[in-house]
C-alpha atoms as a PDB file:
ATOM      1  CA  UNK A   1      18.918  15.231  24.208  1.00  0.00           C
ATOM      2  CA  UNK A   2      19.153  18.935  23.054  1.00  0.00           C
ATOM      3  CA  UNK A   3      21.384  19.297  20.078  1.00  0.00           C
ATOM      4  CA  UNK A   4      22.071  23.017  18.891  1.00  0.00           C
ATOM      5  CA  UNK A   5      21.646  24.602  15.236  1.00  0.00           C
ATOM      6  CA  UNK A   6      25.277  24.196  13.426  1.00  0.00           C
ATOM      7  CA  UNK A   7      27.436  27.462  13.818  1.00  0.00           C
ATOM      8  CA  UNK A   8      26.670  29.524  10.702  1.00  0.00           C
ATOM      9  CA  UNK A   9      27.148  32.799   8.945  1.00  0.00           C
ATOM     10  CA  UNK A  10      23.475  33.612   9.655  1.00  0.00           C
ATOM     11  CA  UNK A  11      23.920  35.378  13.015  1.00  0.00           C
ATOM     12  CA  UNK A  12      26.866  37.444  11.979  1.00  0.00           C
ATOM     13  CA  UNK A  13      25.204  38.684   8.162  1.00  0.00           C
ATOM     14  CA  UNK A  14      21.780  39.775  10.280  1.00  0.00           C
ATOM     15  CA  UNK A  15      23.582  41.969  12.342  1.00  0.00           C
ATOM     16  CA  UNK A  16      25.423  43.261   9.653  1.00  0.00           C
ATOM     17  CA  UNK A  17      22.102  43.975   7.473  1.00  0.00           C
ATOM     18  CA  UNK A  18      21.146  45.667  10.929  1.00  0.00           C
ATOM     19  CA  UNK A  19      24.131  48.008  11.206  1.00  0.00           C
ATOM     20  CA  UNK A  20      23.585  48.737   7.820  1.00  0.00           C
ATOM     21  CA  UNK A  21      20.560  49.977   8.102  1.00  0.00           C
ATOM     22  CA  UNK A  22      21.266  51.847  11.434  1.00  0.00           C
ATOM     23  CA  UNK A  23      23.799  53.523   9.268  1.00  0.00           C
ATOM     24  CA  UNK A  24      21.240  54.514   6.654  1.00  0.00           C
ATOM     25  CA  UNK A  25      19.051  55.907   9.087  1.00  0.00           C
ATOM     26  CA  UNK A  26      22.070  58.199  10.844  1.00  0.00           C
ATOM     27  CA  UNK A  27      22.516  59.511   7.518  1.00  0.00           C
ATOM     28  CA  UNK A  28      18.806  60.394   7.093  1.00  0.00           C
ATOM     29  CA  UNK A  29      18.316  62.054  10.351  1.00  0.00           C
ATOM     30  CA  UNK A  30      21.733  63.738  10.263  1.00  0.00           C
ATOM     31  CA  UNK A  31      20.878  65.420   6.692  1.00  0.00           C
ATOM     32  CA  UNK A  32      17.129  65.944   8.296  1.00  0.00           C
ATOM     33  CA  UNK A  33      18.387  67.598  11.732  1.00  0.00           C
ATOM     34  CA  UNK A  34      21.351  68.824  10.352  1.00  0.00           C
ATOM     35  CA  UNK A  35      20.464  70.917   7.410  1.00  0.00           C
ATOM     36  CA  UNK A  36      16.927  70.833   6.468  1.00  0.00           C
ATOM     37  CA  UNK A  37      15.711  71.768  10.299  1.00  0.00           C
ATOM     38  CA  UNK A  38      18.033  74.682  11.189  1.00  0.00           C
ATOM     39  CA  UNK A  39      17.971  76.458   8.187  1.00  0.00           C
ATOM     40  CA  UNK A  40      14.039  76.481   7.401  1.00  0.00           C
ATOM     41  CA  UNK A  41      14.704  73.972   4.209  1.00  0.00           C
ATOM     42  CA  UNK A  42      12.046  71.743   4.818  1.00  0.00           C
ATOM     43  CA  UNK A  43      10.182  70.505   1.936  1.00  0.00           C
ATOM     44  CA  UNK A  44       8.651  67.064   0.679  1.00  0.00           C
ATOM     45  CA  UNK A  45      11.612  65.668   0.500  1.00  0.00           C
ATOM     46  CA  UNK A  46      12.521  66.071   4.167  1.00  0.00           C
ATOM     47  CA  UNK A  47       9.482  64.404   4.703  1.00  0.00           C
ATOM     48  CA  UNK A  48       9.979  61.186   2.438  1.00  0.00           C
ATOM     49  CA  UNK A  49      13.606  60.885   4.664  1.00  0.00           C
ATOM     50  CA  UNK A  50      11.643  60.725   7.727  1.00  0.00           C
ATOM     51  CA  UNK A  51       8.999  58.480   6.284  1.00  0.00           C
ATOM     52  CA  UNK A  52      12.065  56.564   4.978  1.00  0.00           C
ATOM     53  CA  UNK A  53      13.573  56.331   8.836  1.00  0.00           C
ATOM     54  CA  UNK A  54       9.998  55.179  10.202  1.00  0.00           C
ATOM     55  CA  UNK A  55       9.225  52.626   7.616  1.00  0.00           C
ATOM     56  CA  UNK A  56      13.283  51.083   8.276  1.00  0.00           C
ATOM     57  CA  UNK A  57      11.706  50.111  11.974  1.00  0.00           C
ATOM     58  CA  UNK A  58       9.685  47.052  11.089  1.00  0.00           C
ATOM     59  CA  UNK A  59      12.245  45.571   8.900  1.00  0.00           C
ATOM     60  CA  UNK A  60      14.837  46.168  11.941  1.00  0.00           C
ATOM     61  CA  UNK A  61      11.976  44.418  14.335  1.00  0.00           C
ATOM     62  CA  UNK A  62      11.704  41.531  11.667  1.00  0.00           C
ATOM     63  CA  UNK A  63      15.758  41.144  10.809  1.00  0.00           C
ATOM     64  CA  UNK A  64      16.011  41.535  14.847  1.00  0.00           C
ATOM     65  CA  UNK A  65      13.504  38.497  15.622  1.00  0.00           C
ATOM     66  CA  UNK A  66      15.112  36.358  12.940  1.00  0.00           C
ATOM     67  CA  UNK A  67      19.136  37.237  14.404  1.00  0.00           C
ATOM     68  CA  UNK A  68      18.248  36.054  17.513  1.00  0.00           C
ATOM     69  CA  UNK A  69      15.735  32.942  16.170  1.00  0.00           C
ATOM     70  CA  UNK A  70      18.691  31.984  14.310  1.00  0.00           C
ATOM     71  CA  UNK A  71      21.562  32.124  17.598  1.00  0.00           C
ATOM     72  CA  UNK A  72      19.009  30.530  19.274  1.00  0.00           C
ATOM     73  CA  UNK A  73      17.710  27.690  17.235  1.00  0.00           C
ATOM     74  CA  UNK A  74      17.564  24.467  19.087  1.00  0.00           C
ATOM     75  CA  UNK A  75      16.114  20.779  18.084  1.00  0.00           C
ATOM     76  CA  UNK A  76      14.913  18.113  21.218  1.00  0.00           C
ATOM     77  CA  UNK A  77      15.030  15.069  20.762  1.00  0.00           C
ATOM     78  CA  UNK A  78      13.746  12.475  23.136  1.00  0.00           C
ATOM     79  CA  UNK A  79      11.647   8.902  23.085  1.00  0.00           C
ATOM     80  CA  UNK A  80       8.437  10.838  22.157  1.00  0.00           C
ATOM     81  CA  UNK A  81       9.511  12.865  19.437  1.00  0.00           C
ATOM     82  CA  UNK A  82      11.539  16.002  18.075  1.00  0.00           C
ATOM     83  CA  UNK A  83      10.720  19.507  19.213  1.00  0.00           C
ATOM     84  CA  UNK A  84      12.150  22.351  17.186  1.00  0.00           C
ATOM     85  CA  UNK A  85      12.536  25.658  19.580  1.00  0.00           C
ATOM     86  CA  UNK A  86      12.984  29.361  18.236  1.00  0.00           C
ATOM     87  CA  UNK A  87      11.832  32.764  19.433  1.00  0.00           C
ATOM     88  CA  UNK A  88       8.508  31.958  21.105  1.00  0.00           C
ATOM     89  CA  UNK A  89       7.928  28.793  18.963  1.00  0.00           C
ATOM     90  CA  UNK A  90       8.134  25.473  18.894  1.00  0.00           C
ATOM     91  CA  UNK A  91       7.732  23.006  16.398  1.00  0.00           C
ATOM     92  CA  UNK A  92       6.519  19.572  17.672  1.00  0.00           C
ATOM     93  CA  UNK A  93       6.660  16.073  15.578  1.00  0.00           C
ATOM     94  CA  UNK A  94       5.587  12.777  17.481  1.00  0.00           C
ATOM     95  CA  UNK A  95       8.379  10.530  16.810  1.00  0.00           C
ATOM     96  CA  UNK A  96       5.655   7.936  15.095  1.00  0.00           C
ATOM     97  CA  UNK A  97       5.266  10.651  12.388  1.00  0.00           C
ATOM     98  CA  UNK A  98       9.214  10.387  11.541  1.00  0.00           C
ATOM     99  CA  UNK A  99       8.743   8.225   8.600  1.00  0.00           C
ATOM    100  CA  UNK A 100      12.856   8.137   7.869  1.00  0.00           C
ATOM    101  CA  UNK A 101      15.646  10.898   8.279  1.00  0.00           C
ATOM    102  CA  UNK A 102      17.652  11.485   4.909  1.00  0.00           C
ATOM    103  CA  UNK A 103      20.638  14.101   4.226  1.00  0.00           C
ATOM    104  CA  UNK A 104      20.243  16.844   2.044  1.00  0.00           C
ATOM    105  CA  UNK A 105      23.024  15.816  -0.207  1.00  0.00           C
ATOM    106  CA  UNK A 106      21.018  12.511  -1.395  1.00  0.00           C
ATOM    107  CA  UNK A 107      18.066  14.535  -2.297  1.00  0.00           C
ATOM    108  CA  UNK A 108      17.331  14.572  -5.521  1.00  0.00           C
ATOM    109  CA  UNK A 109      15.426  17.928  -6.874  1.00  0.00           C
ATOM    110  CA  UNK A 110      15.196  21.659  -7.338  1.00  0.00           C
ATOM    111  CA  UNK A 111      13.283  23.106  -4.340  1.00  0.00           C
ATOM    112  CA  UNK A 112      10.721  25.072  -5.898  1.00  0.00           C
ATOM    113  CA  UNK A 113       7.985  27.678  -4.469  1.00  0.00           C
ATOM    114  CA  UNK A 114      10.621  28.652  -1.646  1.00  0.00           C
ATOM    115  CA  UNK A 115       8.406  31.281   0.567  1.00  0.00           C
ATOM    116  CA  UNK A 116       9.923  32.625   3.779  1.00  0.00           C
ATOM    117  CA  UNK A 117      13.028  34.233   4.821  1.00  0.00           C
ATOM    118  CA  UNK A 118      16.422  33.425   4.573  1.00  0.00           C
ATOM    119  CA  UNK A 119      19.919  34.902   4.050  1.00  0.00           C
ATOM    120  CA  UNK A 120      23.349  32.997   3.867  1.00  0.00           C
ATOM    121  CA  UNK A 121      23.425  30.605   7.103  1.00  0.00           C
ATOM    122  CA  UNK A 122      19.549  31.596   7.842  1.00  0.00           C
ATOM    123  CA  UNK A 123      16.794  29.456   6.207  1.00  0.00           C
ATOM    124  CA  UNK A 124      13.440  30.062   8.051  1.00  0.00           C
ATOM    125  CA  UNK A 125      10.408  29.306   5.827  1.00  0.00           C
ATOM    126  CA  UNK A 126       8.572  26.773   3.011  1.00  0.00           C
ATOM    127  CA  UNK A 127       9.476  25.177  -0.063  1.00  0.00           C
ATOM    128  CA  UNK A 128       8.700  22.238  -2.283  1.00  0.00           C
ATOM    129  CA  UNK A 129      10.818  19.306  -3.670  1.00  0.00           C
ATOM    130  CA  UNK A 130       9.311  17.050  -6.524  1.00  0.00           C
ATOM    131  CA  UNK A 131       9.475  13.291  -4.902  1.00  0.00           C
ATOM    132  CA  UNK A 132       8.473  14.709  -1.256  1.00  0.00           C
ATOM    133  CA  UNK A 133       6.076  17.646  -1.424  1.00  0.00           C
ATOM    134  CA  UNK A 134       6.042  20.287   1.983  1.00  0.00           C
ATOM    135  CA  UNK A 135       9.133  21.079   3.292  1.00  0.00           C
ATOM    136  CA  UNK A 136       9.550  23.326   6.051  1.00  0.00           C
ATOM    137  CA  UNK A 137      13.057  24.433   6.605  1.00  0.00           C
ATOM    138  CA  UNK A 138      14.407  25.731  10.026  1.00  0.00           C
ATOM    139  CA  UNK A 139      17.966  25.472   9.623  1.00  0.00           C
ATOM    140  CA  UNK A 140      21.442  27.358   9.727  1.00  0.00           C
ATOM    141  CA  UNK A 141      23.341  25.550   6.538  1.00  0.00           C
ATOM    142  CA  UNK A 142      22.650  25.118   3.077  1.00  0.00           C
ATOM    143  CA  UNK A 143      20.873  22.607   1.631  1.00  0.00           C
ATOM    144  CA  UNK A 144      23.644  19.722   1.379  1.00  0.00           C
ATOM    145  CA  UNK A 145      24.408  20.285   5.084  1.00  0.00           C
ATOM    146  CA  UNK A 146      20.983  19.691   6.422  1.00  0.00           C
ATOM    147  CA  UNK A 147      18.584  16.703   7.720  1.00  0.00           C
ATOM    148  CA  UNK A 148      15.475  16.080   5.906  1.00  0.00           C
ATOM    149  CA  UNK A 149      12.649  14.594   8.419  1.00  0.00           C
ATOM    150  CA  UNK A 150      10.075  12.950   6.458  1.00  0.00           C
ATOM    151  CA  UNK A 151       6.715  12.662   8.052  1.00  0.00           C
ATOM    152  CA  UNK A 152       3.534  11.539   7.106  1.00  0.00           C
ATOM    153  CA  UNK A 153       2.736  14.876   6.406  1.00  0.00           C
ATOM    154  CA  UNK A 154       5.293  18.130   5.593  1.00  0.00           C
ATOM    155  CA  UNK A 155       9.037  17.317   5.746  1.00  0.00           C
ATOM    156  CA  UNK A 156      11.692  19.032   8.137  1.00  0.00           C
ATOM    157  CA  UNK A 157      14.820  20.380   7.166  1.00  0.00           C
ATOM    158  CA  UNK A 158      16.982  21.130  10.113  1.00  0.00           C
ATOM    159  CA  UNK A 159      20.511  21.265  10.480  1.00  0.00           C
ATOM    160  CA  UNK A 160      21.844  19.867  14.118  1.00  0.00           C
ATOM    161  CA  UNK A 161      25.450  20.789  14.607  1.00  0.00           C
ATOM    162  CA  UNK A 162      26.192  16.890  14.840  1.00  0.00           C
ATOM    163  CA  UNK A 163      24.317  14.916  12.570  1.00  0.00           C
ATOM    164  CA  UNK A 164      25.485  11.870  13.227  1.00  0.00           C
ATOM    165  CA  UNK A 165      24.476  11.522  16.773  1.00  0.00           C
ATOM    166  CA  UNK A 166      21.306  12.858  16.003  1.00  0.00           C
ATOM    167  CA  UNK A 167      20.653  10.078  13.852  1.00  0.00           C
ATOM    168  CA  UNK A 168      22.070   7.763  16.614  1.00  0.00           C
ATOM    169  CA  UNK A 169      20.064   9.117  19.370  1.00  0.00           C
ATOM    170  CA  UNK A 170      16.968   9.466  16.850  1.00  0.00           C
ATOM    171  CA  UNK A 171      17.513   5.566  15.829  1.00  0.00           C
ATOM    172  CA  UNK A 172      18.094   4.561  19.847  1.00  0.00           C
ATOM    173  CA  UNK A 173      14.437   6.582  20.944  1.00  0.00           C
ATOM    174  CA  UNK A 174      12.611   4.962  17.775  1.00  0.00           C
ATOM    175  CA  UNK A 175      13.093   1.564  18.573  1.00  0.00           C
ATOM    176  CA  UNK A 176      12.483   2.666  22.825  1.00  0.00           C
ATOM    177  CA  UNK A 177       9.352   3.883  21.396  1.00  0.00           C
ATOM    178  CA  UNK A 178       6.942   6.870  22.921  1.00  0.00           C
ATOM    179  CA  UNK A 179       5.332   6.775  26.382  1.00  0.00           C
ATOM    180  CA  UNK A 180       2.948   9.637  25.683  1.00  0.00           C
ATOM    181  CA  UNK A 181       1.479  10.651  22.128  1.00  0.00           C
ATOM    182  CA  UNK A 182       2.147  13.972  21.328  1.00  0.00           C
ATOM    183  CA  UNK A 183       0.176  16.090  18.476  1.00  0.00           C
ATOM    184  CA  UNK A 184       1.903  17.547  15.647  1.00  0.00           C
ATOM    185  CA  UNK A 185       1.724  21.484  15.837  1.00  0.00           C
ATOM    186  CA  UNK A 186       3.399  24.660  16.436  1.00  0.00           C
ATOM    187  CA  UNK A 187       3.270  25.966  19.971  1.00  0.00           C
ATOM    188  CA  UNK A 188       3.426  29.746  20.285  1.00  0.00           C
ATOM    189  CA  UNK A 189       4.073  32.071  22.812  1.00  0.00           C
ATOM    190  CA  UNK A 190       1.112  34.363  24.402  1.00  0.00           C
ATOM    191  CA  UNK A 191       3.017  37.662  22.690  1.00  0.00           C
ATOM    192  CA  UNK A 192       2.395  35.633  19.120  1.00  0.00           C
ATOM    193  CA  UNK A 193      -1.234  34.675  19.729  1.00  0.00           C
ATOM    194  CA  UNK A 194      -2.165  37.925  20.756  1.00  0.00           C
ATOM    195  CA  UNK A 195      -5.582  38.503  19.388  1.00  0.00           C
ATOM    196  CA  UNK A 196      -4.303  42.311  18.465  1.00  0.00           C
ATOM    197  CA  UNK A 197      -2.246  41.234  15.814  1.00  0.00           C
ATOM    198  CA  UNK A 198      -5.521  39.750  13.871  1.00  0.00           C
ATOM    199  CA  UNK A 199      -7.679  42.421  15.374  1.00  0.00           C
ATOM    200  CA  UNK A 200      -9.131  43.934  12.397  1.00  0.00           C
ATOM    201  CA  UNK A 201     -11.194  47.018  14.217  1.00  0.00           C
ATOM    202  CA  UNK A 202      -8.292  48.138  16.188  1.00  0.00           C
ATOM    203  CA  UNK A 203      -5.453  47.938  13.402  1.00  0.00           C
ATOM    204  CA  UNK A 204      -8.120  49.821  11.360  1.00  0.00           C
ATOM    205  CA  UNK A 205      -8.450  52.408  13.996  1.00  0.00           C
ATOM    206  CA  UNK A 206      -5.163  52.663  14.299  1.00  0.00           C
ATOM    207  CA  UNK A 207      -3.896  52.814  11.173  1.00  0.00           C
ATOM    208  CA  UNK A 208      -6.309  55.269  10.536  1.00  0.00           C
ATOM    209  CA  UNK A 209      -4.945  57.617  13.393  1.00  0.00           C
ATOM    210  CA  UNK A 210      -1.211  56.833  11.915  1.00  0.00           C
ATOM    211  CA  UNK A 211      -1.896  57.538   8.889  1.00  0.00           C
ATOM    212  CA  UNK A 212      -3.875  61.379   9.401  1.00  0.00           C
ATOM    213  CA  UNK A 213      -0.910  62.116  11.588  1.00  0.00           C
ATOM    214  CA  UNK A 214       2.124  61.374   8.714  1.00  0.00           C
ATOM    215  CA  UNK A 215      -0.652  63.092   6.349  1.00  0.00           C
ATOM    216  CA  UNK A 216      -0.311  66.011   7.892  1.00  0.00           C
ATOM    217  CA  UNK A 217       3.401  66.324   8.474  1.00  0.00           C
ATOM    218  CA  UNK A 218       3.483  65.673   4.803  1.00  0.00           C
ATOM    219  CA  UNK A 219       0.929  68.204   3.995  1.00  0.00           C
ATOM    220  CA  UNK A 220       3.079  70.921   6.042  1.00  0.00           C
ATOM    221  CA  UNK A 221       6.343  69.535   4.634  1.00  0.00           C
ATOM    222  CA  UNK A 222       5.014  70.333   0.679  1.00  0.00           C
ATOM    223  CA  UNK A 223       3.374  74.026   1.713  1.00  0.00           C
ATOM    224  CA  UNK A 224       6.673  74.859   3.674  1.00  0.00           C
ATOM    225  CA  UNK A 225       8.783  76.507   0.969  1.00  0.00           C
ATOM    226  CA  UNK A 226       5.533  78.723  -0.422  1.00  0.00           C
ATOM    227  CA  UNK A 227       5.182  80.201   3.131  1.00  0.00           C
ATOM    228  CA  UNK A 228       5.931  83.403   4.690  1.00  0.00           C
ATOM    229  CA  UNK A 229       8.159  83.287   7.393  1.00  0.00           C
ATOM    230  CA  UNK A 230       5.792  85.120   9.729  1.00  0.00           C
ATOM    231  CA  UNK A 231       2.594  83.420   9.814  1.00  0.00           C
ATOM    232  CA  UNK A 232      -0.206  84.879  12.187  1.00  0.00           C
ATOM    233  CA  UNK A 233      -0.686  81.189  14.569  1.00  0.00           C
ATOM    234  CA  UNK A 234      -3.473  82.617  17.250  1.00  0.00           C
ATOM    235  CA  UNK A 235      -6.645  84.844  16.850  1.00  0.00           C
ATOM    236  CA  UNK A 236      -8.647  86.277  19.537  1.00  0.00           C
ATOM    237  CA  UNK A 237     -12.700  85.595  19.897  1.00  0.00           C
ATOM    238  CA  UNK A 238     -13.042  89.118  17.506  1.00  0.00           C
ATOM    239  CA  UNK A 239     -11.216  86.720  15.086  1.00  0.00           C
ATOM    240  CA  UNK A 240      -8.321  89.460  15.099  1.00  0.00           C
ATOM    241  CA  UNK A 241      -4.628  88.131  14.956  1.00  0.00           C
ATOM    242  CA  UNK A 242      -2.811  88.646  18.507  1.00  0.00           C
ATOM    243  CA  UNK A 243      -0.184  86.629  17.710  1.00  0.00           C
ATOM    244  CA  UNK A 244       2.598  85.798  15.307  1.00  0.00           C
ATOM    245  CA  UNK A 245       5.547  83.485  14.762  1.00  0.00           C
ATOM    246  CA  UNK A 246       7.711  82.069  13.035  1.00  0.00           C
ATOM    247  CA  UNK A 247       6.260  78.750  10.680  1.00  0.00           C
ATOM    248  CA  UNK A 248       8.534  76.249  11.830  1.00  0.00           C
ATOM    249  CA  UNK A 249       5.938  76.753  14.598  1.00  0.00           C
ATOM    250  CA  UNK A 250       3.436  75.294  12.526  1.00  0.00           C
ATOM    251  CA  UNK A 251       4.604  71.797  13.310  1.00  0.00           C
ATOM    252  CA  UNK A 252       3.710  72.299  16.966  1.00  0.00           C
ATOM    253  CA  UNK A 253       0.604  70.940  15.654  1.00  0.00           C
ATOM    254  CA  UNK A 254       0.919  67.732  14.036  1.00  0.00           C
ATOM    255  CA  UNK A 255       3.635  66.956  17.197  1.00  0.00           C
ATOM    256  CA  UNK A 256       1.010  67.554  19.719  1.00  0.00           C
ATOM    257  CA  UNK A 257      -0.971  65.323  17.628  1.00  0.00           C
ATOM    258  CA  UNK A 258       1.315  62.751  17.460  1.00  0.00           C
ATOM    259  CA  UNK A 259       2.297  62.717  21.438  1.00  0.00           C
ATOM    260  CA  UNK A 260      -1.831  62.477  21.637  1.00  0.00           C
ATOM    261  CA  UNK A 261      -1.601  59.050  19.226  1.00  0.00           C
ATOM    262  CA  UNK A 262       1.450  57.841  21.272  1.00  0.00           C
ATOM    263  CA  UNK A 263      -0.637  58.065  24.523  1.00  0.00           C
ATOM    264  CA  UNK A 264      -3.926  56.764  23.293  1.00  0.00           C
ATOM    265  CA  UNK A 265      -1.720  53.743  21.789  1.00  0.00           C
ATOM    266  CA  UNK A 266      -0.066  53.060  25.037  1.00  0.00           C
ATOM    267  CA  UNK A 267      -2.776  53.197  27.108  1.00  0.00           C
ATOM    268  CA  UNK A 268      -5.164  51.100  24.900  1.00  0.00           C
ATOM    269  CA  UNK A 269      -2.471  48.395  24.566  1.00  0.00           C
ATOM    270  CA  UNK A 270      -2.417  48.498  28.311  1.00  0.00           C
ATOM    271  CA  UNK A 271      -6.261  48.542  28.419  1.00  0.00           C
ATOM    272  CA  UNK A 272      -7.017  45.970  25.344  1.00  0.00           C
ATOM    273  CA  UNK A 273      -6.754  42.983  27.632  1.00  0.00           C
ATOM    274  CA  UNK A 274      -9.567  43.583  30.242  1.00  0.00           C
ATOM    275  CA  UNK A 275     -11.488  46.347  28.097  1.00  0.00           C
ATOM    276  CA  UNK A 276     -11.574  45.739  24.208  1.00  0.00           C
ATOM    277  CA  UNK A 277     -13.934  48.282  24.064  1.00  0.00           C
ATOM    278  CA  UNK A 278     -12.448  51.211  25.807  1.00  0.00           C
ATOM    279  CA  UNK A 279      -9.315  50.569  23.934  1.00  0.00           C
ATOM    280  CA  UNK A 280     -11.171  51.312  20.617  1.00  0.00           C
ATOM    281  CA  UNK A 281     -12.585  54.269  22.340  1.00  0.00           C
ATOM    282  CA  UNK A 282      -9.050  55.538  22.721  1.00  0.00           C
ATOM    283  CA  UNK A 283      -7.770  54.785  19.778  1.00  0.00           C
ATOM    284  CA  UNK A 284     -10.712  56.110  18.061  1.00  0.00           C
ATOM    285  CA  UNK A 285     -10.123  59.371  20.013  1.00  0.00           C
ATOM    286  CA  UNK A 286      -6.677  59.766  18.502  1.00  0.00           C
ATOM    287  CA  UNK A 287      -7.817  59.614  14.891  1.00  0.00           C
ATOM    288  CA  UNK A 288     -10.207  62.362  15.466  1.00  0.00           C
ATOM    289  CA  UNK A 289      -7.626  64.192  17.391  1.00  0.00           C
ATOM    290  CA  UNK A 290      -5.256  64.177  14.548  1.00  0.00           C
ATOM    291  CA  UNK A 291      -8.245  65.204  12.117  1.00  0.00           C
ATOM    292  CA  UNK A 292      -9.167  68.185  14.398  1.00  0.00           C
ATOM    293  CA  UNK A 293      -5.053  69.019  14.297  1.00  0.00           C
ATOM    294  CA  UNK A 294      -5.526  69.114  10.385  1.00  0.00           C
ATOM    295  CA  UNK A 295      -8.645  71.355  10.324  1.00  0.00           C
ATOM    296  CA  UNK A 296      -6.522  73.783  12.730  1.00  0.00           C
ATOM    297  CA  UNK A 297      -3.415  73.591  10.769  1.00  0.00           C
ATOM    298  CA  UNK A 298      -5.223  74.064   7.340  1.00  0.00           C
ATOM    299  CA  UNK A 299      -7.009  77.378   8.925  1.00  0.00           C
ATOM    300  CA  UNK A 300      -3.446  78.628   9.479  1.00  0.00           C
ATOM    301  CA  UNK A 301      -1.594  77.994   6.557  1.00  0.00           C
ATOM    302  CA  UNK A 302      -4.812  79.556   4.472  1.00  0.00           C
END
């Protein structure tokens, strides 16, 4: 038996947060590309609304992942025990570990130490209730509308969209009992196990490489304003100018160097699998690109 998450607010609010945000970010760009990179007004501050626009991506990843966790959370229930399932995950407790199942209106308690996300119909994350210790709450509805599965070790809150023949159907595969023992655990998919995310060399590396490259649009960004509009950008092997243009074309630079860093990160993703090693190489590569890209640009602008 598969019972859905109850129908909620939480799918409609985390699209909203996420339109709000795309919002945001079409003012930014539209103030960036619309006045400060025609008309030569670039400054710090252009910067910080770019920075501003990149740093809004992982909190539309995160509010992304939890929208569609939350349309998408599910709770199994058979004779062996109750299997949670979100976005790549799912939560497993042996029905022999279900000590009792209580609603959350007859819990007594202020949950304390809440950690986690959650947003009006969205509750993903851990808190604790004097009486019953651990609780992990997956759920859609507030507190009074949710189960409370008591285990031998953390407690559940979920929130089926029929409650009461969940607690039939759990009652009914209790007294069947299990044919198989399962373990408590949380299964994860291979994109949530993968050994990048905990890689400390190659987030390193790459950070490192990230963090040159926005260094030296900001670096450009504050010496903009002092600059003359004609800047000499090439010098032949006498070390005699043979070429000028405008600044703006200063940021050639720091773009090549980024399309460099784009690269070398796509292609050592690709390569991390079979070839740890190599993809360090490349990722290594593209910090020292984008510090060779700040040597050239500082000759320049001096």
């Amino acid at each position: 038996m598969t019972v859905r998450a109850k129908a909620s607010v939480g799918v409609p609010l985390g699209l909203l947060f996420m339109a709000l945000i795309a919002a945001l970010n079409w003012l930014l760009l539209s103030r960036l590309l619309g006045h400060d990179i025609p008309n030569q007004q670039i400054s710090f501050l252009s910067f910080l609304l770019g920075m501003a626009v990149l740093a809004s991506l992982p909190a539309l990843a995160v509010l992304a992942y939890h929208t569609l966790n939350c349309a998408a959370l599910r709770y199994r229930l058979d004779r062996n025990g109750i299997t949670i399932y979100g976005i790549g995950t799912q939560q497993i407790i042996p029905i022999g570990d279900v000590r009792q199942i209580l609603p959350g209106d007859q819990i007594q308690g202020v949950i304390t130490h809440r950690r986690g996300l959650r947003w009006p119909g969205y509750q993903q994350g851990v808190g604790r209730i004097p009486g019953i210790g651990v609780v992990r709450f997956i759920a859609t509805r507030p507190w009074p509308d949710q189960l409370l599965l008591l285990t031998s070790g953390p407690a559940f809150a979920v929130s089926p969209r029929t409650p009461e023949e969940f607690l039939k159907a759990f009652a009914a595969r209790q007294e069947l009992g299990p044919n198989r023992q399962l373990e408590v655990g949380v299964r994860r998919a291979r994109w949530l196990t993968w050994p990048l995310w905990t890689d400390r060399t190659a987030r390193t590396l790459i950070g490192a490489a990230l963090i040159i490259s926005l260094g030296l649009f900001a670096y450009l960004s504050t010496r903009f304003p002092g600059l003359d509009l004609v800047l000499p950008l090439h010098f032949d092997s006498a070390g005699q100018v043979d070429r000028f243009g405008g600044k703006m074309e200063l940021f050639a630079l720091p773009v090549i160097g980024l399309i460099i860093l784009g690269t070398n990160l796509v292609a050592g993703l690709i390569l991390y699998k079979w070839e740890r090693a190599g993809a360090y190489l490349l990722w290594g590569a593209a910090a020292a690109a984008q510090v060779l890209f700040w040597l050239a640009t500082m000759g320049l602008v001096s």
